[in-house]
PDB file of N, CA and C in Angstrom:
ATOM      1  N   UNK A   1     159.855  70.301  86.341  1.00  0.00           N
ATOM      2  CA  UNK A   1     160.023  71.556  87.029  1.00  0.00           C
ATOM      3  C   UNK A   1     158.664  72.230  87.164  1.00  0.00           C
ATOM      4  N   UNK A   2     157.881  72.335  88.018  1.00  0.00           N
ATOM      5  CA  UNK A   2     157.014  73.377  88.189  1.00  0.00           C
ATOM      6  C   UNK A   2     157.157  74.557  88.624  1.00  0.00           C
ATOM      7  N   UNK A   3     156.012  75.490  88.137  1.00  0.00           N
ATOM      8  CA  UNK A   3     156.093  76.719  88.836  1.00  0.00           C
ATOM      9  C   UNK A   3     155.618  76.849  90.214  1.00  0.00           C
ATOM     10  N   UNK A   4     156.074  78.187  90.540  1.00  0.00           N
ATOM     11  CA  UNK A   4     155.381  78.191  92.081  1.00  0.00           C
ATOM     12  C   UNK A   4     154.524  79.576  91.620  1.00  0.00           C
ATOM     13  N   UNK A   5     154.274  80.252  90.930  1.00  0.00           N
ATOM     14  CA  UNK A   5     152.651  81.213  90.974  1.00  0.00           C
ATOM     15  C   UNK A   5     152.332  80.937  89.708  1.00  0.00           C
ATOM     16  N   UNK A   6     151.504  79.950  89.061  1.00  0.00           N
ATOM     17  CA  UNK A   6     150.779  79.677  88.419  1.00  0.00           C
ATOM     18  C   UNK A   6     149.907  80.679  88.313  1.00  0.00           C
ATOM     19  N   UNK A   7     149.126  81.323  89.263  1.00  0.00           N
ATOM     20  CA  UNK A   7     147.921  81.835  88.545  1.00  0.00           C
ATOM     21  C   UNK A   7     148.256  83.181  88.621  1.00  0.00           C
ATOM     22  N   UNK A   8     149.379  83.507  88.218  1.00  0.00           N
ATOM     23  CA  UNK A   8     149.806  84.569  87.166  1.00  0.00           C
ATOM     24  C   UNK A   8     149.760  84.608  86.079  1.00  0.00           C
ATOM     25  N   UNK A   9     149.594  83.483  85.156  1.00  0.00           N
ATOM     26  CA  UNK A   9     149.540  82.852  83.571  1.00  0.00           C
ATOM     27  C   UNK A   9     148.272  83.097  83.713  1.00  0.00           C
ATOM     28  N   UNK A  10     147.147  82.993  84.191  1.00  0.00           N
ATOM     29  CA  UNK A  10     145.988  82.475  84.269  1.00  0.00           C
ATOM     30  C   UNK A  10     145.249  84.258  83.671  1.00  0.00           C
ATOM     31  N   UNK A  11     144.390  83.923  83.173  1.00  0.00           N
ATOM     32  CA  UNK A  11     143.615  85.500  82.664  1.00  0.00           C
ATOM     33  C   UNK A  11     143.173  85.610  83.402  1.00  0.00           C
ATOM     34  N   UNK A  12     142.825  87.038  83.511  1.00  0.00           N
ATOM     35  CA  UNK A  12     141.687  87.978  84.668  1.00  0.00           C
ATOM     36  C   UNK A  12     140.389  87.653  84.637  1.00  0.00           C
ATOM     37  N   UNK A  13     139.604  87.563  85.554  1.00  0.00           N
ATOM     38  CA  UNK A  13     138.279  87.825  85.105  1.00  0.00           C
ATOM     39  C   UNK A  13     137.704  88.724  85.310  1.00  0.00           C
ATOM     40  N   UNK A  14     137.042  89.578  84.533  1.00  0.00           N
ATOM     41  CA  UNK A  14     136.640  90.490  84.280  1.00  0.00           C
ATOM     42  C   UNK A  14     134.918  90.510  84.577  1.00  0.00           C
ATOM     43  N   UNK A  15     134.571  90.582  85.449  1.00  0.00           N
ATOM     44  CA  UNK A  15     133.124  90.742  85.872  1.00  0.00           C
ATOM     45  C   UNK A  15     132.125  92.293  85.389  1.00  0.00           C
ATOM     46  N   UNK A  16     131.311  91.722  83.756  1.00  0.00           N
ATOM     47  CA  UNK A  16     130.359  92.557  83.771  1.00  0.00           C
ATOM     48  C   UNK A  16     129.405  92.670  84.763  1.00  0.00           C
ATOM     49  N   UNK A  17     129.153  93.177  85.739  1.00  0.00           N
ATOM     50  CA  UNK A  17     128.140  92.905  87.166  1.00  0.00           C
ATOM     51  C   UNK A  17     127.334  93.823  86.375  1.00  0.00           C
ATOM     52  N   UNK A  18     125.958  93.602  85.721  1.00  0.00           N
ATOM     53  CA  UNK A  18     124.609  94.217  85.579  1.00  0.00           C
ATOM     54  C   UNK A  18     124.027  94.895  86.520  1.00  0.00           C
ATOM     55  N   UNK A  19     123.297  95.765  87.432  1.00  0.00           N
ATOM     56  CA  UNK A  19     122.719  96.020  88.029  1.00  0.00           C
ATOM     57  C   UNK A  19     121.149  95.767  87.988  1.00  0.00           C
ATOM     58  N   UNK A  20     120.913  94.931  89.458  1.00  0.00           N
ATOM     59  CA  UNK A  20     119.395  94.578  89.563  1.00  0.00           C
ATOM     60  C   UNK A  20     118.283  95.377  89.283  1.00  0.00           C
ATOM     61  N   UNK A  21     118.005  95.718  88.688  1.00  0.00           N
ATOM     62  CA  UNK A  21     116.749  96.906  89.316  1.00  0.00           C
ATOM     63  C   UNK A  21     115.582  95.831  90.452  1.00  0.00           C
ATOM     64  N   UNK A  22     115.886  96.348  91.134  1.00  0.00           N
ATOM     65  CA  UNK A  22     114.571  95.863  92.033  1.00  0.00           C
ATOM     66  C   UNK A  22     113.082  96.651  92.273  1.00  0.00           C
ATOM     67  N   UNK A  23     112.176  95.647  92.082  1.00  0.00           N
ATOM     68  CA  UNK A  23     110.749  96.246  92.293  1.00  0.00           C
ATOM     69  C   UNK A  23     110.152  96.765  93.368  1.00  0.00           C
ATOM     70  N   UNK A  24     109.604  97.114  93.180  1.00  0.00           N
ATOM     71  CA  UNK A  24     108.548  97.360  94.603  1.00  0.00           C
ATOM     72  C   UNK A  24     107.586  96.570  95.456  1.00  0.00           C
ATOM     73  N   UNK A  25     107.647  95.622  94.639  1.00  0.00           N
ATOM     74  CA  UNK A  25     107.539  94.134  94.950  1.00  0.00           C
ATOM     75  C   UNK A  25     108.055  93.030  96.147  1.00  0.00           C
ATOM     76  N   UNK A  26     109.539  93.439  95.094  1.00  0.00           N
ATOM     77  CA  UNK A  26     110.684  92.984  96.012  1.00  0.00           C
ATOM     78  C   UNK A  26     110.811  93.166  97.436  1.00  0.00           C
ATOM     79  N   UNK A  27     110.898  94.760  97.673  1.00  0.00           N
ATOM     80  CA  UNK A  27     110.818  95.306  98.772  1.00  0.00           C
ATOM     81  C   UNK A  27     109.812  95.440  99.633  1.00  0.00           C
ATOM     82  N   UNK A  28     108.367  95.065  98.715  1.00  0.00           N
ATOM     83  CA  UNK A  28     107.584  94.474  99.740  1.00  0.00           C
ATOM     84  C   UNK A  28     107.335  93.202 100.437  1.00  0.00           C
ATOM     85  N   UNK A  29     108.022  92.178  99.720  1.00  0.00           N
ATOM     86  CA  UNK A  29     107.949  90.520 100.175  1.00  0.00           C
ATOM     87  C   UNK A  29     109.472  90.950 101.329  1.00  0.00           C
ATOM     88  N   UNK A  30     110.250  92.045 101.124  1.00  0.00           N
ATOM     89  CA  UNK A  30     111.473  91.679 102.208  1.00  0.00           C
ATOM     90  C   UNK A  30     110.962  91.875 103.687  1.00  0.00           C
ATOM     91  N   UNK A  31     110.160  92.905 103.378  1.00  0.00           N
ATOM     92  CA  UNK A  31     109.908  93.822 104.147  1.00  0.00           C
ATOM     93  C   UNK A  31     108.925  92.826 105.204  1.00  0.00           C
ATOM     94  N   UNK A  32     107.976  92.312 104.620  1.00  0.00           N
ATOM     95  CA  UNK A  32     106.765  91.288 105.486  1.00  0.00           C
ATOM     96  C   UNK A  32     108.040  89.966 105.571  1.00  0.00           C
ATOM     97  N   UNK A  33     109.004  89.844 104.934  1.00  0.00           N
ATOM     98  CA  UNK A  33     109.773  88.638 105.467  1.00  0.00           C
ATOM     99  C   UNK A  33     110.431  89.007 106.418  1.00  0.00           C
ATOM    100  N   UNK A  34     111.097  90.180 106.914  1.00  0.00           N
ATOM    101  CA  UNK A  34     111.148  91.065 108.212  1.00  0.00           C
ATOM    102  C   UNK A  34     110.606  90.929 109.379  1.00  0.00           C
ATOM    103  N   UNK A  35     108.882  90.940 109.031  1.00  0.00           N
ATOM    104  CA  UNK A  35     107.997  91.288 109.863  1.00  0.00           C
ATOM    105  C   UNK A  35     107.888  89.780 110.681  1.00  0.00           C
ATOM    106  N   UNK A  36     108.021  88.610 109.779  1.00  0.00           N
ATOM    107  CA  UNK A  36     107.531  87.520 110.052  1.00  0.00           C
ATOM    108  C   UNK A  36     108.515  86.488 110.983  1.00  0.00           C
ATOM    109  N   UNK A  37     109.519  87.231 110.954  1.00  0.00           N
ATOM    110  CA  UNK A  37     110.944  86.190 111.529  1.00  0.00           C
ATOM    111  C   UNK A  37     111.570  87.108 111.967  1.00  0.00           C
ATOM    112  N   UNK A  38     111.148  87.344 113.397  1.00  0.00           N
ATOM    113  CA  UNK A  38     112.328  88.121 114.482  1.00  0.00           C
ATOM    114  C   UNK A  38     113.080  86.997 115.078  1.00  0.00           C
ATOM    115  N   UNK A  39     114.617  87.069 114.918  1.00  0.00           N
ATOM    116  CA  UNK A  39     115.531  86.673 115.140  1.00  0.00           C
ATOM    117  C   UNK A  39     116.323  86.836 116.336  1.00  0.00           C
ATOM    118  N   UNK A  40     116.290  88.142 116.907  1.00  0.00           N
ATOM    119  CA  UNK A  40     116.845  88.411 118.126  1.00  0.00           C
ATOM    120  C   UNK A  40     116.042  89.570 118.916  1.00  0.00           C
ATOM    121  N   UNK A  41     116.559  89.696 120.103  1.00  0.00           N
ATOM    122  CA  UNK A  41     115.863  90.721 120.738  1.00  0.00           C
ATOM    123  C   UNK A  41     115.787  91.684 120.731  1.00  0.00           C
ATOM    124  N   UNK A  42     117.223  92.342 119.053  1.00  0.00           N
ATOM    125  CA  UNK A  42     117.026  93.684 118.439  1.00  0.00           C
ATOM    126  C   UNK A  42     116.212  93.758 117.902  1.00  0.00           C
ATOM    127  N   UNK A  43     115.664  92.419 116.573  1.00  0.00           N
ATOM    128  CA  UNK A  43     115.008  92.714 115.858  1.00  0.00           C
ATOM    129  C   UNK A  43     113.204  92.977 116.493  1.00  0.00           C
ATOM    130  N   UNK A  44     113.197  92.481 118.163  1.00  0.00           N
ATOM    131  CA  UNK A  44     112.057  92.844 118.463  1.00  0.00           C
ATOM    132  C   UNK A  44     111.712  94.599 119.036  1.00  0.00           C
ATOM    133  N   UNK A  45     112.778  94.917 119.592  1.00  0.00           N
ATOM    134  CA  UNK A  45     113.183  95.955 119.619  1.00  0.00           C
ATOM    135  C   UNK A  45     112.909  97.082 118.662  1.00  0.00           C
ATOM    136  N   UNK A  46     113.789  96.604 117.293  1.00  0.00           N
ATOM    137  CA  UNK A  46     113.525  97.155 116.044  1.00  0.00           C
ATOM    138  C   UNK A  46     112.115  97.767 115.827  1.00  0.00           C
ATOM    139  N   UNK A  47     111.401  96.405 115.849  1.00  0.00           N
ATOM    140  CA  UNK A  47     109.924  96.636 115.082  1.00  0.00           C
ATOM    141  C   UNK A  47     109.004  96.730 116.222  1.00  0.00           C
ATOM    142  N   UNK A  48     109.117  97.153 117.571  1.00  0.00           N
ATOM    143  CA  UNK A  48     108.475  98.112 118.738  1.00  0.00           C
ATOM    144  C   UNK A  48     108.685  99.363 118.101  1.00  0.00           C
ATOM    145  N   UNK A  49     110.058  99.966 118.199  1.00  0.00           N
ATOM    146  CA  UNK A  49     110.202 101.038 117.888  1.00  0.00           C
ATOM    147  C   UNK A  49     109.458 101.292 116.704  1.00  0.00           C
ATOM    148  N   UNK A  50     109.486 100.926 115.525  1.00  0.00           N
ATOM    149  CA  UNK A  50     108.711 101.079 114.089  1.00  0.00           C
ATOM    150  C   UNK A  50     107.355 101.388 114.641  1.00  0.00           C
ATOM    151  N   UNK A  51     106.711 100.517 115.375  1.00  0.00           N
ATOM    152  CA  UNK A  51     105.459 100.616 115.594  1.00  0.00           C
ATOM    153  C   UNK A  51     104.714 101.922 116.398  1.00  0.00           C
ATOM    154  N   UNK A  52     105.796 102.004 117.751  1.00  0.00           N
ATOM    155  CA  UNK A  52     105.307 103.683 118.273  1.00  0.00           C
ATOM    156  C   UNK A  52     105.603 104.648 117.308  1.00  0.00           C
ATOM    157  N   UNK A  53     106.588 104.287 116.294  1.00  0.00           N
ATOM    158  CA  UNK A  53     107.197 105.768 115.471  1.00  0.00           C
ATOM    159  C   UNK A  53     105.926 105.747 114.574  1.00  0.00           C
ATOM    160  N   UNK A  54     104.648 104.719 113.970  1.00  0.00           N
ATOM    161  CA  UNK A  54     103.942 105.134 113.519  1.00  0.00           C
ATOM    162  C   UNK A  54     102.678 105.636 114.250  1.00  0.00           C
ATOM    163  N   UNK A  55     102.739 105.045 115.395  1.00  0.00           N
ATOM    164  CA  UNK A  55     101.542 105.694 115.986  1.00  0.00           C
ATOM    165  C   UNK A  55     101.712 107.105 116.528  1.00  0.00           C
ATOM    166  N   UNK A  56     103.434 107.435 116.857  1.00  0.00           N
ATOM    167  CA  UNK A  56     103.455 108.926 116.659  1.00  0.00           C
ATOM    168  C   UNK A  56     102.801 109.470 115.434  1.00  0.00           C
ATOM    169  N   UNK A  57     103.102 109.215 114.593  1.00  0.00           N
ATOM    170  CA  UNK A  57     103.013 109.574 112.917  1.00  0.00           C
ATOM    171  C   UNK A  57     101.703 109.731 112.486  1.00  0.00           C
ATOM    172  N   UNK A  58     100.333 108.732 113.266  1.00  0.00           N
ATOM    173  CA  UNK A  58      98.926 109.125 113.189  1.00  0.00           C
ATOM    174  C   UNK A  58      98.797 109.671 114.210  1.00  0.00           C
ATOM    175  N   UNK A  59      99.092 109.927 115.369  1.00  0.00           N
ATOM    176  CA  UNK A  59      98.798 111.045 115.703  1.00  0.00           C
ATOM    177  C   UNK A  59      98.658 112.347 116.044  1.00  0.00           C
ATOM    178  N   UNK A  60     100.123 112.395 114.796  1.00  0.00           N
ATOM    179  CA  UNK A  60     100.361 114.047 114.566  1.00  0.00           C
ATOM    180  C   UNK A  60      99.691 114.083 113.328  1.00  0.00           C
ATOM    181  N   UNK A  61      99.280 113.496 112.539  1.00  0.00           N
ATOM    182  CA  UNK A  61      98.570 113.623 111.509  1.00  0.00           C
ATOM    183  C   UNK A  61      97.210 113.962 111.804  1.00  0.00           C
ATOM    184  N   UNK A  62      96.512 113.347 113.225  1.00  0.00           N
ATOM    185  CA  UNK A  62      94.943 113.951 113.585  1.00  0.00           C
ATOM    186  C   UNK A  62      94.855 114.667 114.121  1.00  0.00           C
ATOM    187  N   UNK A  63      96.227 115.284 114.563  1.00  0.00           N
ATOM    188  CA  UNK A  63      96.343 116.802 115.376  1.00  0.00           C
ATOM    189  C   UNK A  63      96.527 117.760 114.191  1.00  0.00           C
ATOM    190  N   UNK A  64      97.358 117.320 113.071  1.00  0.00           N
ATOM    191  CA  UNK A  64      97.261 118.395 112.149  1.00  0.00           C
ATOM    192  C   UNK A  64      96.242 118.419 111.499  1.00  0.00           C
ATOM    193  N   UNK A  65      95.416 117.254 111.597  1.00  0.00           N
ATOM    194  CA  UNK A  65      94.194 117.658 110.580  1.00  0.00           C
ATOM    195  C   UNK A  65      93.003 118.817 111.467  1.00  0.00           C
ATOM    196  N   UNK A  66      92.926 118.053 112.739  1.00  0.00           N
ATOM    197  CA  UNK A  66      92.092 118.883 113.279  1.00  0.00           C
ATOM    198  C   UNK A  66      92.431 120.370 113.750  1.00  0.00           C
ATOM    199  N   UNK A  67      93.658 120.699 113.667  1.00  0.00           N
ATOM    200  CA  UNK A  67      94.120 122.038 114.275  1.00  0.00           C
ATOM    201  C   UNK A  67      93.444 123.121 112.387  1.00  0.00           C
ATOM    202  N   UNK A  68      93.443 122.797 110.899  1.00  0.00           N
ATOM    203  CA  UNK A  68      93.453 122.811 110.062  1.00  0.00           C
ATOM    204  C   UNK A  68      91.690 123.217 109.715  1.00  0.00           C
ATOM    205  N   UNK A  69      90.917 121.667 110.389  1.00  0.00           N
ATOM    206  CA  UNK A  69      89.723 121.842 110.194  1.00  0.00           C
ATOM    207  C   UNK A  69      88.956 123.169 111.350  1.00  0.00           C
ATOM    208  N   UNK A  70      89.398 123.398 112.531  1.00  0.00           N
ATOM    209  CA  UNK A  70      88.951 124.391 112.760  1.00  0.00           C
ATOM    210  C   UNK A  70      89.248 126.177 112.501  1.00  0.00           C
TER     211      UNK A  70
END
């Protein structure tokens, strides 16, 4: 005679899940592994956009410096 739900007998498992701490490290090798393997034409997309959003970013920074220095 067998059963038909066996893995009702069966114990739980109970998963201690630790949490990673991740470095700064980490997030820098993801980050250049990002940079290095565009995959689709979002991800070129993506990292256009990144790129004007920093060149906005220096050059409100040499407008604020110079509005400051005079």
């Amino acid at each position: 005679m067998s059963r038909k739900n066996y893995l009702r007998d069966m114990p739980s498992c109970k998963r201690t899940e630790q949490k990673h701490i991740s470095s700064y490290r980490e997030y820098l090798q993801a980050g250049l592994a990002f940079l290095r393997k565009p995959k689709t034409r979002f991800d070129l997309r993506d990292r256009s956009m990144l790129v004007l959003l920093l060149v906005l970013v220096i050059i409100l920074l040499q407008k604020v410096v110079e509005y400051f220095s005079n």
